[in-house]
PDB file of N, CA and C in Angstrom:
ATOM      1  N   UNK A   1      73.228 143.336 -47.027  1.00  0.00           N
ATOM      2  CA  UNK A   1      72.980 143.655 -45.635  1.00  0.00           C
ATOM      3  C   UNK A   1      74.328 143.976 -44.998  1.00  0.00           C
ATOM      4  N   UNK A   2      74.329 144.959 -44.042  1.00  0.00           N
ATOM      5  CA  UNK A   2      75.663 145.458 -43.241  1.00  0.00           C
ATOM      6  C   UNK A   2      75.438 144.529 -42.579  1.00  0.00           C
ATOM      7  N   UNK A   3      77.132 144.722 -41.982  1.00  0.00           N
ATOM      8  CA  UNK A   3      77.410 143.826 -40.735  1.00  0.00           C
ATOM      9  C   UNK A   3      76.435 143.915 -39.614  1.00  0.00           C
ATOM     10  N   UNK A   4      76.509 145.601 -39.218  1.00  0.00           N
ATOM     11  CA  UNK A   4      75.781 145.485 -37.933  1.00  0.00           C
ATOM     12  C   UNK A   4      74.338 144.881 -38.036  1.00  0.00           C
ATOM     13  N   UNK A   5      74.000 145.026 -38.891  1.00  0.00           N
ATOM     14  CA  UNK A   5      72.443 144.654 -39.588  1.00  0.00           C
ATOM     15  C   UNK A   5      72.614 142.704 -39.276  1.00  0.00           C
ATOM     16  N   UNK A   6      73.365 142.457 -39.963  1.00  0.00           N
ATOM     17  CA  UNK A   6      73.724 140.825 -40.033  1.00  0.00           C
ATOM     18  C   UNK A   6      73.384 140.397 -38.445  1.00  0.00           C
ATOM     19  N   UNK A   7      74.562 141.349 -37.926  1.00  0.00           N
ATOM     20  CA  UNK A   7      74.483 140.582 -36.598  1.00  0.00           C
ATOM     21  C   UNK A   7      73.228 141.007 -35.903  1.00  0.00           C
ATOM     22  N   UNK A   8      72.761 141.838 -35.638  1.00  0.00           N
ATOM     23  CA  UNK A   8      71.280 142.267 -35.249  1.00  0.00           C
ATOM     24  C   UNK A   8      70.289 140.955 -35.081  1.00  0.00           C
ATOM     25  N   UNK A   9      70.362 140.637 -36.971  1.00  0.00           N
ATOM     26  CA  UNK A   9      69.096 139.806 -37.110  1.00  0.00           C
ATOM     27  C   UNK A   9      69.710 138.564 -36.383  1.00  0.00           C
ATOM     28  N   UNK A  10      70.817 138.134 -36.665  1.00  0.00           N
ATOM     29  CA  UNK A  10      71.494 136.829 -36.309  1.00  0.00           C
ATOM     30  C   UNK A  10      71.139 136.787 -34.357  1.00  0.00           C
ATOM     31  N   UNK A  11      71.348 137.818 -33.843  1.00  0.00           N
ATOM     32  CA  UNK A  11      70.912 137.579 -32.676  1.00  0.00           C
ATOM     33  C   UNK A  11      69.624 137.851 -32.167  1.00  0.00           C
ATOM     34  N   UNK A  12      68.551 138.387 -33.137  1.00  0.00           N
ATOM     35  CA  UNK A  12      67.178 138.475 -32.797  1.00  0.00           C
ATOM     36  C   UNK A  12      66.777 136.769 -33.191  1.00  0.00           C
ATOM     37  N   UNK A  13      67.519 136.341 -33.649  1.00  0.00           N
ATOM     38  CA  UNK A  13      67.282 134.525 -34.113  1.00  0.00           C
ATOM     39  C   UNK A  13      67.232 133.966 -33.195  1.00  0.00           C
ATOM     40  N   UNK A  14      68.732 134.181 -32.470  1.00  0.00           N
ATOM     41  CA  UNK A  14      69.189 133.719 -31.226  1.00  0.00           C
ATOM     42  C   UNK A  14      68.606 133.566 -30.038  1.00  0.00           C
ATOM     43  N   UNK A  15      68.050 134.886 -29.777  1.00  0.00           N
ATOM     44  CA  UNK A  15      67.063 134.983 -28.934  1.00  0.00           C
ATOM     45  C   UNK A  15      65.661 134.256 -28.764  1.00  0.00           C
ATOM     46  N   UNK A  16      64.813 134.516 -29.906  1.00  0.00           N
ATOM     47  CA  UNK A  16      63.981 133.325 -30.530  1.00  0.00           C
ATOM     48  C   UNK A  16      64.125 132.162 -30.027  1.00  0.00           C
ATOM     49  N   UNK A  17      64.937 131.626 -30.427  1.00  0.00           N
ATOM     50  CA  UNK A  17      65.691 130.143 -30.106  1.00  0.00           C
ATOM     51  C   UNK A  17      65.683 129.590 -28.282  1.00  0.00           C
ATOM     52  N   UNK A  18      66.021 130.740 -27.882  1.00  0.00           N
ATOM     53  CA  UNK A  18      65.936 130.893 -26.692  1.00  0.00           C
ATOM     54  C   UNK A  18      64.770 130.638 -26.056  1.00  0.00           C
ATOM     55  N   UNK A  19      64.033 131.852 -26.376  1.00  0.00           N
ATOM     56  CA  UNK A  19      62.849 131.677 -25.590  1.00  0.00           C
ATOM     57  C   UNK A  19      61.984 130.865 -26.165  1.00  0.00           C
ATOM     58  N   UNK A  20      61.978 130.694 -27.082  1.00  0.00           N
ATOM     59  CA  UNK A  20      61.542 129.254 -27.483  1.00  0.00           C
ATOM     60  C   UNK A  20      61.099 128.043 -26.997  1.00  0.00           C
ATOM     61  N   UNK A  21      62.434 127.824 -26.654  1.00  0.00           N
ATOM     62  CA  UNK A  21      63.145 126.569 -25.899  1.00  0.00           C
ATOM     63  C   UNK A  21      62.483 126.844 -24.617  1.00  0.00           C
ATOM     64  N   UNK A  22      62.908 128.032 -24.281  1.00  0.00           N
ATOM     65  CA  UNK A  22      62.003 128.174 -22.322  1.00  0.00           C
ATOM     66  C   UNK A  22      60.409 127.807 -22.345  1.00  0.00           C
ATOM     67  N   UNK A  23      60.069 128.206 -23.480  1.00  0.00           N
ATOM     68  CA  UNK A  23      58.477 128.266 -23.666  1.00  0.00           C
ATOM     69  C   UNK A  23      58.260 126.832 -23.694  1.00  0.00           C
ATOM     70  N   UNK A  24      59.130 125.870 -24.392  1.00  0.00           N
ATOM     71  CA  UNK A  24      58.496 124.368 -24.520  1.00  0.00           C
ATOM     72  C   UNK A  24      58.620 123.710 -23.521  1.00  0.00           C
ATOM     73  N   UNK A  25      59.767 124.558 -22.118  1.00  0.00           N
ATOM     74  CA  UNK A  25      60.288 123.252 -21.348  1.00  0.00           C
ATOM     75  C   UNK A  25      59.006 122.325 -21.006  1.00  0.00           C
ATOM     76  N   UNK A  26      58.872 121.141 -20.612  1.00  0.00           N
ATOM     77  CA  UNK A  26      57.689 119.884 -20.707  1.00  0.00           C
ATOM     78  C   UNK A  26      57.278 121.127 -18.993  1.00  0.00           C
ATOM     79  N   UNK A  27      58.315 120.797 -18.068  1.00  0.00           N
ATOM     80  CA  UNK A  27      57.881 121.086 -16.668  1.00  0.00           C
ATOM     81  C   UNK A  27      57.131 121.558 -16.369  1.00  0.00           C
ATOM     82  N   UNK A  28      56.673 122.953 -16.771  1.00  0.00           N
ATOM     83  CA  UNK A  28      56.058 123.455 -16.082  1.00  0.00           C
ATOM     84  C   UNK A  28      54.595 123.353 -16.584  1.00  0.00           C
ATOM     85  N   UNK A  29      54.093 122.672 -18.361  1.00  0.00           N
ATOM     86  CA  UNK A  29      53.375 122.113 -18.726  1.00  0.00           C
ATOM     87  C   UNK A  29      52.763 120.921 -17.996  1.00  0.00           C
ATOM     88  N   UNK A  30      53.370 120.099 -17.940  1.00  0.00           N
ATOM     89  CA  UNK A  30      53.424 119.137 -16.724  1.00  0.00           C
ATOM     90  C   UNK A  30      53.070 119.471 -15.496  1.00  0.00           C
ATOM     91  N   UNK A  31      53.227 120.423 -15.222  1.00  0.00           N
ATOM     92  CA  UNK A  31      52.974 120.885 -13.505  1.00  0.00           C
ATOM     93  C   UNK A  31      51.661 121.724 -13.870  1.00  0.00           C
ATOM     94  N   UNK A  32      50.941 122.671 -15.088  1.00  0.00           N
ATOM     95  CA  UNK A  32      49.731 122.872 -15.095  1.00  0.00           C
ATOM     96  C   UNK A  32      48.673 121.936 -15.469  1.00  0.00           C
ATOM     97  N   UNK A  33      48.897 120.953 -16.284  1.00  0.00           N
ATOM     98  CA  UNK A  33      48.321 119.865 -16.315  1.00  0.00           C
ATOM     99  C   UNK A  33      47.630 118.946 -14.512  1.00  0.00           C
ATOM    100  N   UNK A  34      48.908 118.648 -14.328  1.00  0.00           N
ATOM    101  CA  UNK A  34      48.503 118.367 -12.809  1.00  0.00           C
ATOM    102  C   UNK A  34      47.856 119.184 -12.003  1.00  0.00           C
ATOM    103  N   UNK A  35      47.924 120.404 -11.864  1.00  0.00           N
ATOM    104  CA  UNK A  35      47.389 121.429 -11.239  1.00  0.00           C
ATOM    105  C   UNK A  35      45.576 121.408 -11.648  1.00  0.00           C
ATOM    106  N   UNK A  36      45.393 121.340 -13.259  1.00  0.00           N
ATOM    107  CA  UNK A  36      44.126 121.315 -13.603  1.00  0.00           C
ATOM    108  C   UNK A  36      43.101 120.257 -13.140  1.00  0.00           C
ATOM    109  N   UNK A  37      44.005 118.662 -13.041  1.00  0.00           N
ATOM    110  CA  UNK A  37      43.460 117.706 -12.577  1.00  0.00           C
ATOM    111  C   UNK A  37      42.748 117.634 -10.532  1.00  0.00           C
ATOM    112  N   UNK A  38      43.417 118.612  -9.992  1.00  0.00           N
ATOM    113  CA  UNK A  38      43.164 118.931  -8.569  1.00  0.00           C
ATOM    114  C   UNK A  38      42.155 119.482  -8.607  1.00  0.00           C
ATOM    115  N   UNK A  39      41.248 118.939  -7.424  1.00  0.00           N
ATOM    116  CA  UNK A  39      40.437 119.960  -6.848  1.00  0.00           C
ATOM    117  C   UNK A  39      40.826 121.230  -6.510  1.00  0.00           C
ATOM    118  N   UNK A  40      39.911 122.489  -6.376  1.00  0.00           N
ATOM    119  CA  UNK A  40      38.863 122.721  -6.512  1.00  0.00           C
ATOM    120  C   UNK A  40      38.741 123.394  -8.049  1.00  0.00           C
ATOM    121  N   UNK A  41      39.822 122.476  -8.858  1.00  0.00           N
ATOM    122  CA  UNK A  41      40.023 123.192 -10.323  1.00  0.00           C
ATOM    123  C   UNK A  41      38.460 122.650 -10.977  1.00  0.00           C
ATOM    124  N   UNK A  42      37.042 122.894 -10.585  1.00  0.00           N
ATOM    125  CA  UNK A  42      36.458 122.808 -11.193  1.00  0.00           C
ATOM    126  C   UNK A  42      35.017 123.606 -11.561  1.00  0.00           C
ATOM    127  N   UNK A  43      35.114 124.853 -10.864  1.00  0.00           N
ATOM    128  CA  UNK A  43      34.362 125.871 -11.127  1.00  0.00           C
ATOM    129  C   UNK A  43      34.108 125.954 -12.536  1.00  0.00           C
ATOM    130  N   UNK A  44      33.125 126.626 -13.473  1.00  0.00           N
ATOM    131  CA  UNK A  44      32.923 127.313 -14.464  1.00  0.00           C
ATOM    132  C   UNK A  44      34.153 128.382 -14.821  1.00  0.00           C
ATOM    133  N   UNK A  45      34.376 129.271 -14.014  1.00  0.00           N
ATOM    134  CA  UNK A  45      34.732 130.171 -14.400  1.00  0.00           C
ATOM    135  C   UNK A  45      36.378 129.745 -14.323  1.00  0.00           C
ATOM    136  N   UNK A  46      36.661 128.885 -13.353  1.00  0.00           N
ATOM    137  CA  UNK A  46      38.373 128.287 -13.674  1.00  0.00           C
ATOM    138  C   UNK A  46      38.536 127.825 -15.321  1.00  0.00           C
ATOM    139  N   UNK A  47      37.076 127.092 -15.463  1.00  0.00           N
ATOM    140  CA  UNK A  47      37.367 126.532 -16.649  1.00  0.00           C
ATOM    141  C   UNK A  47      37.288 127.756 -18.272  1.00  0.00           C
ATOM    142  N   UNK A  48      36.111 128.699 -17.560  1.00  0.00           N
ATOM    143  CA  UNK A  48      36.391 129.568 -19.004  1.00  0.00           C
ATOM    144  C   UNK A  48      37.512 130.206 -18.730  1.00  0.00           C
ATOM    145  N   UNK A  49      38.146 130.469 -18.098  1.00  0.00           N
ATOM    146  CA  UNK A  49      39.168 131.497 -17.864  1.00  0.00           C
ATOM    147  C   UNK A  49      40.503 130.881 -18.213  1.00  0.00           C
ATOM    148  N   UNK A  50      40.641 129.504 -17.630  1.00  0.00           N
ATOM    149  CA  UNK A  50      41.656 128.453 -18.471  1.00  0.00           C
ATOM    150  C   UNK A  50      42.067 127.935 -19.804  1.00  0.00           C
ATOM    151  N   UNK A  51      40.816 127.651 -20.525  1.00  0.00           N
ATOM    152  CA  UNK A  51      40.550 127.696 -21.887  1.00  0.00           C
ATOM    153  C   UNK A  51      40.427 128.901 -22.634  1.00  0.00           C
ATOM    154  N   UNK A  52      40.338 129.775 -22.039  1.00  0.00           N
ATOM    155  CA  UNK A  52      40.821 131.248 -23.029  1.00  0.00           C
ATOM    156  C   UNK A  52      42.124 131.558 -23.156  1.00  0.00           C
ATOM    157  N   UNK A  53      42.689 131.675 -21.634  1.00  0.00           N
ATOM    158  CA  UNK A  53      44.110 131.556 -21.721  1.00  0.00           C
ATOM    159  C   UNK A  53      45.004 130.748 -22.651  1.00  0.00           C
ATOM    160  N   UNK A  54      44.537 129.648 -22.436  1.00  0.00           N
ATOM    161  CA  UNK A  54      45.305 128.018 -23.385  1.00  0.00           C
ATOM    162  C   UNK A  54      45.004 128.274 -24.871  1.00  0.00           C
ATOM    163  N   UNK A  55      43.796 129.004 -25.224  1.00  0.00           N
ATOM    164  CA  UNK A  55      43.590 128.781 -26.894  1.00  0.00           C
ATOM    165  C   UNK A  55      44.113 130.264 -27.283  1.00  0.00           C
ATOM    166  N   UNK A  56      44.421 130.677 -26.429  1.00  0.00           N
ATOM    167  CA  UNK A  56      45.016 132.306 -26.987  1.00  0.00           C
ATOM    168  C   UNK A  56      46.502 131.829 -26.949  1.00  0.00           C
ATOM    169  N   UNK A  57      47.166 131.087 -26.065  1.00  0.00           N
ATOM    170  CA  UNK A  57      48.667 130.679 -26.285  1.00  0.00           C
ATOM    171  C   UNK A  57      48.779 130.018 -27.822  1.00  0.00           C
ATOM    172  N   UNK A  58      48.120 128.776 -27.743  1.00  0.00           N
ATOM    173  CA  UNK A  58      47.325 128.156 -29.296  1.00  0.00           C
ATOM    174  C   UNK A  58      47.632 129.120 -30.195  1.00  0.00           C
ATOM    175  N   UNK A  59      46.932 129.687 -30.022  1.00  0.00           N
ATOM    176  CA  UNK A  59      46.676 130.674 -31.767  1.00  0.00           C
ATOM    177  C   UNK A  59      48.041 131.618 -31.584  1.00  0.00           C
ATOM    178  N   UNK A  60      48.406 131.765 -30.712  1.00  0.00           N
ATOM    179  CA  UNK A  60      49.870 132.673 -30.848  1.00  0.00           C
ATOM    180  C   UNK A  60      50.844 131.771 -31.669  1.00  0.00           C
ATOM    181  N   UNK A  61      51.208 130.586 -31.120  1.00  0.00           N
ATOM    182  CA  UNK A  61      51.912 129.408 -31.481  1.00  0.00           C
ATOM    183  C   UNK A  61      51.808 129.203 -32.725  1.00  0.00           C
ATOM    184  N   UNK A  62      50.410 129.018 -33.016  1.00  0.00           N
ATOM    185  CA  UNK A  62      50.089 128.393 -34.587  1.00  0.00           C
ATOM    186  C   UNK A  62      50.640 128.858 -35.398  1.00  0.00           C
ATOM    187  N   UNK A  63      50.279 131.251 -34.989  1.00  0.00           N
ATOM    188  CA  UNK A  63      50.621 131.996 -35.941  1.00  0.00           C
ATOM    189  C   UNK A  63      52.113 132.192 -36.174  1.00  0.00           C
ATOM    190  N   UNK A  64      52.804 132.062 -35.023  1.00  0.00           N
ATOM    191  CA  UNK A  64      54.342 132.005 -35.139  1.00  0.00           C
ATOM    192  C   UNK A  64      55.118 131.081 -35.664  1.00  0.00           C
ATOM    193  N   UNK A  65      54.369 129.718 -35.882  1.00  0.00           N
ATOM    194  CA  UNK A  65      54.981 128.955 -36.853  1.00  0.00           C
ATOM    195  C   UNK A  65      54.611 129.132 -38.333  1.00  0.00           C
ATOM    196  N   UNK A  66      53.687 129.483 -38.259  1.00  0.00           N
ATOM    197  CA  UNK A  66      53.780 130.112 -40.200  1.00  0.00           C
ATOM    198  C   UNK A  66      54.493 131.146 -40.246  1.00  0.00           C
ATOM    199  N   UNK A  67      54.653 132.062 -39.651  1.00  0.00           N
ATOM    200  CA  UNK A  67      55.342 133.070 -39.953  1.00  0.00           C
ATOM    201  C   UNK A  67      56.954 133.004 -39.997  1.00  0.00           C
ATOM    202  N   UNK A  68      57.212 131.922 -38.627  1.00  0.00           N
ATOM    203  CA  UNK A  68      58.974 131.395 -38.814  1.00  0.00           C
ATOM    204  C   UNK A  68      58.608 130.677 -40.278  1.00  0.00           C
ATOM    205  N   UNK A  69      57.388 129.928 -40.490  1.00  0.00           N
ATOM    206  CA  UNK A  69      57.761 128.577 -41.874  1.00  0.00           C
ATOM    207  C   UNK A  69      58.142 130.156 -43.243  1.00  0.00           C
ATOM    208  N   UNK A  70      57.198 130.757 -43.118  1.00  0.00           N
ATOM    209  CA  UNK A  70      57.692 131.645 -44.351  1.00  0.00           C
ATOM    210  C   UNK A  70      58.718 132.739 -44.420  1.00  0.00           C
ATOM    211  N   UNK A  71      59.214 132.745 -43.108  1.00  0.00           N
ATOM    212  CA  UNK A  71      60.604 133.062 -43.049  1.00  0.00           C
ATOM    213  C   UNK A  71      61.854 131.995 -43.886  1.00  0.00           C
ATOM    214  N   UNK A  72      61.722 131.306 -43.418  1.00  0.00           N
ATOM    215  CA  UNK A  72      62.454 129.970 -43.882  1.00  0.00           C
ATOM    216  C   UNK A  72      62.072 130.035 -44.953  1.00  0.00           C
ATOM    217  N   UNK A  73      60.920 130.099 -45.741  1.00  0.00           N
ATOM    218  CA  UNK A  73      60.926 129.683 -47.032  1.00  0.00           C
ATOM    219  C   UNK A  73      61.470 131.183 -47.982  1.00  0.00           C
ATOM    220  N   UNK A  74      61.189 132.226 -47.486  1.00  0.00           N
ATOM    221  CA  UNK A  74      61.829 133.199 -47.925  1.00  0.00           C
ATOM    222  C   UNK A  74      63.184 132.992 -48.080  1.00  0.00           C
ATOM    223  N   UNK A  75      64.053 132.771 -47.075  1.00  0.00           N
ATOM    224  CA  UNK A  75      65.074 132.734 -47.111  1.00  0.00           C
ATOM    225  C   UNK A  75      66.272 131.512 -48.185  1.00  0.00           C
ATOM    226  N   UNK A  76      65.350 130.524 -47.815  1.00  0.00           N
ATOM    227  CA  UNK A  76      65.768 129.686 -49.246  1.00  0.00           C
ATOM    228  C   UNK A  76      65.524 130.279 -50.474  1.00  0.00           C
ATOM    229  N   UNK A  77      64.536 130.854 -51.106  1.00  0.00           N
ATOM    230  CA  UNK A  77      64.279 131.636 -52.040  1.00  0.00           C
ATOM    231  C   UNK A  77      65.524 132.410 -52.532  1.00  0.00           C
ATOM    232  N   UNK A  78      65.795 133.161 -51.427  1.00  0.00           N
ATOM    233  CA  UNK A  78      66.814 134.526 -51.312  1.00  0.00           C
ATOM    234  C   UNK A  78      67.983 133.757 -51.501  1.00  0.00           C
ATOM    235  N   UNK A  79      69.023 132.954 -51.105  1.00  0.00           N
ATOM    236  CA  UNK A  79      69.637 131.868 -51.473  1.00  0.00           C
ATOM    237  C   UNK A  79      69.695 131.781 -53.078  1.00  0.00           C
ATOM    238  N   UNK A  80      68.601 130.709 -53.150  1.00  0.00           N
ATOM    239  CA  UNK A  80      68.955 130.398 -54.228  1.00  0.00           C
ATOM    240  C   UNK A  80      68.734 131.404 -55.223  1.00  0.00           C
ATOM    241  N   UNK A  81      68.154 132.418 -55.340  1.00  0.00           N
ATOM    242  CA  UNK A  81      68.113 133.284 -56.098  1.00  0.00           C
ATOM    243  C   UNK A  81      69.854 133.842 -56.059  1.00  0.00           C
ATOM    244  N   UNK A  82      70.165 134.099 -55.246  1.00  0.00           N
ATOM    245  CA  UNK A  82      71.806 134.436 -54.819  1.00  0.00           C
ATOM    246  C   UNK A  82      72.681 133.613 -55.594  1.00  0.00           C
ATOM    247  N   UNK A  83      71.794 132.359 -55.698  1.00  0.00           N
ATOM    248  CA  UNK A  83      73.286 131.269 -55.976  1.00  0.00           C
ATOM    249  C   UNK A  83      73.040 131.352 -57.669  1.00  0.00           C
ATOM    250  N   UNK A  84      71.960 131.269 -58.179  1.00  0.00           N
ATOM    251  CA  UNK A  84      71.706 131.564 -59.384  1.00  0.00           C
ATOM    252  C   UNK A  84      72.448 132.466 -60.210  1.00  0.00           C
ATOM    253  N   UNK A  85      72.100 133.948 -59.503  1.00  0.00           N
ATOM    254  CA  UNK A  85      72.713 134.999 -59.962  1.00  0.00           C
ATOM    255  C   UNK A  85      74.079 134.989 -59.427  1.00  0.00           C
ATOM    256  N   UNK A  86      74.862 134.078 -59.430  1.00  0.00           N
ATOM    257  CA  UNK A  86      76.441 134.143 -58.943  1.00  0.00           C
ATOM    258  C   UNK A  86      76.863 134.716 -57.546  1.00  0.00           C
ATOM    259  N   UNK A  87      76.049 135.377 -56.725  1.00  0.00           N
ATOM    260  CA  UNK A  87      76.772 136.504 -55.741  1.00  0.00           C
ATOM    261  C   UNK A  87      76.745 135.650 -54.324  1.00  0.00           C
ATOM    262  N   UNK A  88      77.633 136.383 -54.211  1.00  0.00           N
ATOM    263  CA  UNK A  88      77.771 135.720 -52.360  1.00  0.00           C
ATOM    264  C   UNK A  88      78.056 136.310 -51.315  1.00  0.00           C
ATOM    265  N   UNK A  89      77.792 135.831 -50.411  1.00  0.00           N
ATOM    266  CA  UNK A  89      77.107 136.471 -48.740  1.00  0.00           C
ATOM    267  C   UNK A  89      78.294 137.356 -48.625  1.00  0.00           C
TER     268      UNK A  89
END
């Protein structure tokens, strides 16, 4: 891999990492939670419209952690295949 290539991916990581992190802060989880518990949060349609939203974040989540896990596992692969065959980064 070229440099510019290196650094590319190294900061599409970075970024990741980032928003990541923004995505988990507790707060604002915390603050829709509370929000759900208030009146007049109890229409039908608050509730289908809430639970679609929430299980579509869900399944985004789920799928992005298999896909980082087999990143990671690729990459150990690639490694040790590297270290095997003598060559280095």
């Amino acid at each position: 891999m070229d440099g510019a290539a290196k650094k590319r991916l190294i900061g599409s990581i970075e970024e990741i990492q980032t928003l990541a992190s923004e995505f988990a802060s507790e707060k604002e989880w915390e603050e829709l939670i509370h929000f759900i518990n208030q009146p007049p949060w109890t229409t039908p349609a608050d509730a289908r419209l809430s639970l679609t939203i929430a299980e579509s974040i869900l399944g985004q989540m789920q799928e992005l952690n298999r896909v980082k896990a087999g990143f990671v596992t690729a990459a150990h692969e690639i490694v040790g295949e590297g270290v095997r065959a003598g060559a280095t980064a």
